[in-house]
C-alpha atoms as a PDB file:
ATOM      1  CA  UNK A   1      96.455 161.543 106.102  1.00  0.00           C
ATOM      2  CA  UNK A   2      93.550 159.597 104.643  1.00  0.00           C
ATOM      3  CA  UNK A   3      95.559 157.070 103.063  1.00  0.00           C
ATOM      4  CA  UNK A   4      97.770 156.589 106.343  1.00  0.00           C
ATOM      5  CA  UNK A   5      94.898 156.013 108.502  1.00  0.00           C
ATOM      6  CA  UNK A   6      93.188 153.083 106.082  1.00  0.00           C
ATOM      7  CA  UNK A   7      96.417 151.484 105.877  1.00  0.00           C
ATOM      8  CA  UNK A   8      97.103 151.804 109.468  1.00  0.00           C
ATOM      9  CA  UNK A   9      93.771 149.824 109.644  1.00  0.00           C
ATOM     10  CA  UNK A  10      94.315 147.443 107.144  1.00  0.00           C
ATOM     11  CA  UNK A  11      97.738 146.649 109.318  1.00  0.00           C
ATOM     12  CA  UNK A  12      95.676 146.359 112.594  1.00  0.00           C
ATOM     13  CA  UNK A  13      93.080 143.920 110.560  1.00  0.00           C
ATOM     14  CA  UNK A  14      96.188 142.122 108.972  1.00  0.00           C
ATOM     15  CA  UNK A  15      97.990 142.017 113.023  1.00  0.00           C
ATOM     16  CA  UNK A  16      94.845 140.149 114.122  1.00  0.00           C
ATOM     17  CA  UNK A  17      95.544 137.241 111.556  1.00  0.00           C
ATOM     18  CA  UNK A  18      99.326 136.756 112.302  1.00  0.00           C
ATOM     19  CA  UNK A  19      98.246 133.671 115.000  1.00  0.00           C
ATOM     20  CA  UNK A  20      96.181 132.126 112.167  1.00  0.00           C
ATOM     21  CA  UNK A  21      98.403 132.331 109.251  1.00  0.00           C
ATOM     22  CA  UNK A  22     101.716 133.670 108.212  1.00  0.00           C
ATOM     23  CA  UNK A  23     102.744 136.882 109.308  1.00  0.00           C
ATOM     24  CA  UNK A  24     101.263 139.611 106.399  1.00  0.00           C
ATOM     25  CA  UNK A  25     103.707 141.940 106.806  1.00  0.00           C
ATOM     26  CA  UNK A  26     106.142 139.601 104.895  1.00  0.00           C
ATOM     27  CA  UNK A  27     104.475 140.879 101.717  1.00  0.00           C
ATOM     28  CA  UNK A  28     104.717 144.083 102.372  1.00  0.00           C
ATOM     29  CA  UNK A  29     107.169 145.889  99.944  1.00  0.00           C
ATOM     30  CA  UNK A  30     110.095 147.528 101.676  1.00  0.00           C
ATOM     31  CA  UNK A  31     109.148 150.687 100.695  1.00  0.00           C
ATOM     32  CA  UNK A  32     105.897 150.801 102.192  1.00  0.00           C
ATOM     33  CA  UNK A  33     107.089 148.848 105.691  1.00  0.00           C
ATOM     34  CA  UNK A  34     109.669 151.777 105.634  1.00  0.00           C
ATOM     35  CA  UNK A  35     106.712 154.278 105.224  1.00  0.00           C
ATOM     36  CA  UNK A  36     104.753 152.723 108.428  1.00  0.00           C
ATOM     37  CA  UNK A  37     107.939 152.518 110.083  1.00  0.00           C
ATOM     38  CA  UNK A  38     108.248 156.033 109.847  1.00  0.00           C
ATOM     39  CA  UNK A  39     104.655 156.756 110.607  1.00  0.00           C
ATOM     40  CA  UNK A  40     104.702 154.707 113.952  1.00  0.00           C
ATOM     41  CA  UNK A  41     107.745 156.720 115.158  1.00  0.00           C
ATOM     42  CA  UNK A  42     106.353 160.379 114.191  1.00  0.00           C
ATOM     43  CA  UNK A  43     102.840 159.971 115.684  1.00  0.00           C
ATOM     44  CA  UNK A  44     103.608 157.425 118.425  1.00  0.00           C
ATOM     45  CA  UNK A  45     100.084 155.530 118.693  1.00  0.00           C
ATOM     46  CA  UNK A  46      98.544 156.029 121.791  1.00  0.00           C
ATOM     47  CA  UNK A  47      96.039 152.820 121.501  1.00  0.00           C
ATOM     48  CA  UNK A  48      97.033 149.367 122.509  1.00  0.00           C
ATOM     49  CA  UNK A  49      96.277 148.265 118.633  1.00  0.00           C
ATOM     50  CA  UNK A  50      98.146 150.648 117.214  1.00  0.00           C
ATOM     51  CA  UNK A  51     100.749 149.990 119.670  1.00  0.00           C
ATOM     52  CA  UNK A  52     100.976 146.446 118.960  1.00  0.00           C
ATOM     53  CA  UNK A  53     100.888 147.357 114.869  1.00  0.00           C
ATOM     54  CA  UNK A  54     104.069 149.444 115.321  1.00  0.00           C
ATOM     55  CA  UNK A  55     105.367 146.775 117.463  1.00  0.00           C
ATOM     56  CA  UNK A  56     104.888 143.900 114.325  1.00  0.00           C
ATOM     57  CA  UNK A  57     106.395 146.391 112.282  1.00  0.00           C
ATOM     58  CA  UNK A  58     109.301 147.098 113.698  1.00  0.00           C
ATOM     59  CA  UNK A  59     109.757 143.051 114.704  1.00  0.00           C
ATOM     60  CA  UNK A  60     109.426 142.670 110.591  1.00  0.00           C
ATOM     61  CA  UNK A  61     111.775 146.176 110.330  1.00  0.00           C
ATOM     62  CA  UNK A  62     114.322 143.954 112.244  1.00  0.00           C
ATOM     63  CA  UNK A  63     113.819 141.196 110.787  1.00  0.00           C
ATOM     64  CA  UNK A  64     114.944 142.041 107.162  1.00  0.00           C
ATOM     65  CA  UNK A  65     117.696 143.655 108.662  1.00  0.00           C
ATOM     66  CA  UNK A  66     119.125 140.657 109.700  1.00  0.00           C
ATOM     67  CA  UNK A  67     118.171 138.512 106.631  1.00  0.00           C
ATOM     68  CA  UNK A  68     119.353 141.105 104.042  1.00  0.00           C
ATOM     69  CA  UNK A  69     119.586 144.654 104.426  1.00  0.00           C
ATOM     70  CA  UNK A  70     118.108 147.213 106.729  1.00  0.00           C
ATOM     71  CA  UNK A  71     115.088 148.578 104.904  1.00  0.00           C
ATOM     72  CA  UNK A  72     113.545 150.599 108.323  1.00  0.00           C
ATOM     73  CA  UNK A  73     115.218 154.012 109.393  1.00  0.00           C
ATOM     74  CA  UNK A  74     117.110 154.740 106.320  1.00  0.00           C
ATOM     75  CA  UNK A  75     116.403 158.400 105.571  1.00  0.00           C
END
């Protein structure tokens, strides 16, 4: 749960930067965007900035899917 949370926040922080650079979820392995994937749909954030973290994740989730190979969703 501890490890979630700080990397929720590092997301949020890394959200923020997205206007001023490219977007850091790019460099995310697929494993791990599948991981936050799957945490965004089990707890369903409830705060605009989580909200718009599970939103940039699922824009990258779709993103690779149409590039290469879906990498969200696959259970």
């Amino acid at each position: 749960m501890y490890q979630s949370c700080l990397t929720l926040l590092w997301l949020m922080a890394s959200a923020g930067l997205v206007g001023c650079s490219d977007n850091p979820l790019e460099q995310l392995p697929d494993e791990e965007l599948s991981q936050q994937y799957r945490l965004c749909r089990q707890q369903r954030p409830d705060s605009y900035p989580e909200i718009m973290v599970c939103d940039n994740i699922q824009r990258e989730c779709e993103r690779r899917a149409v590039e290469r190979e879906r990498v969200c969703g696959r259970e």
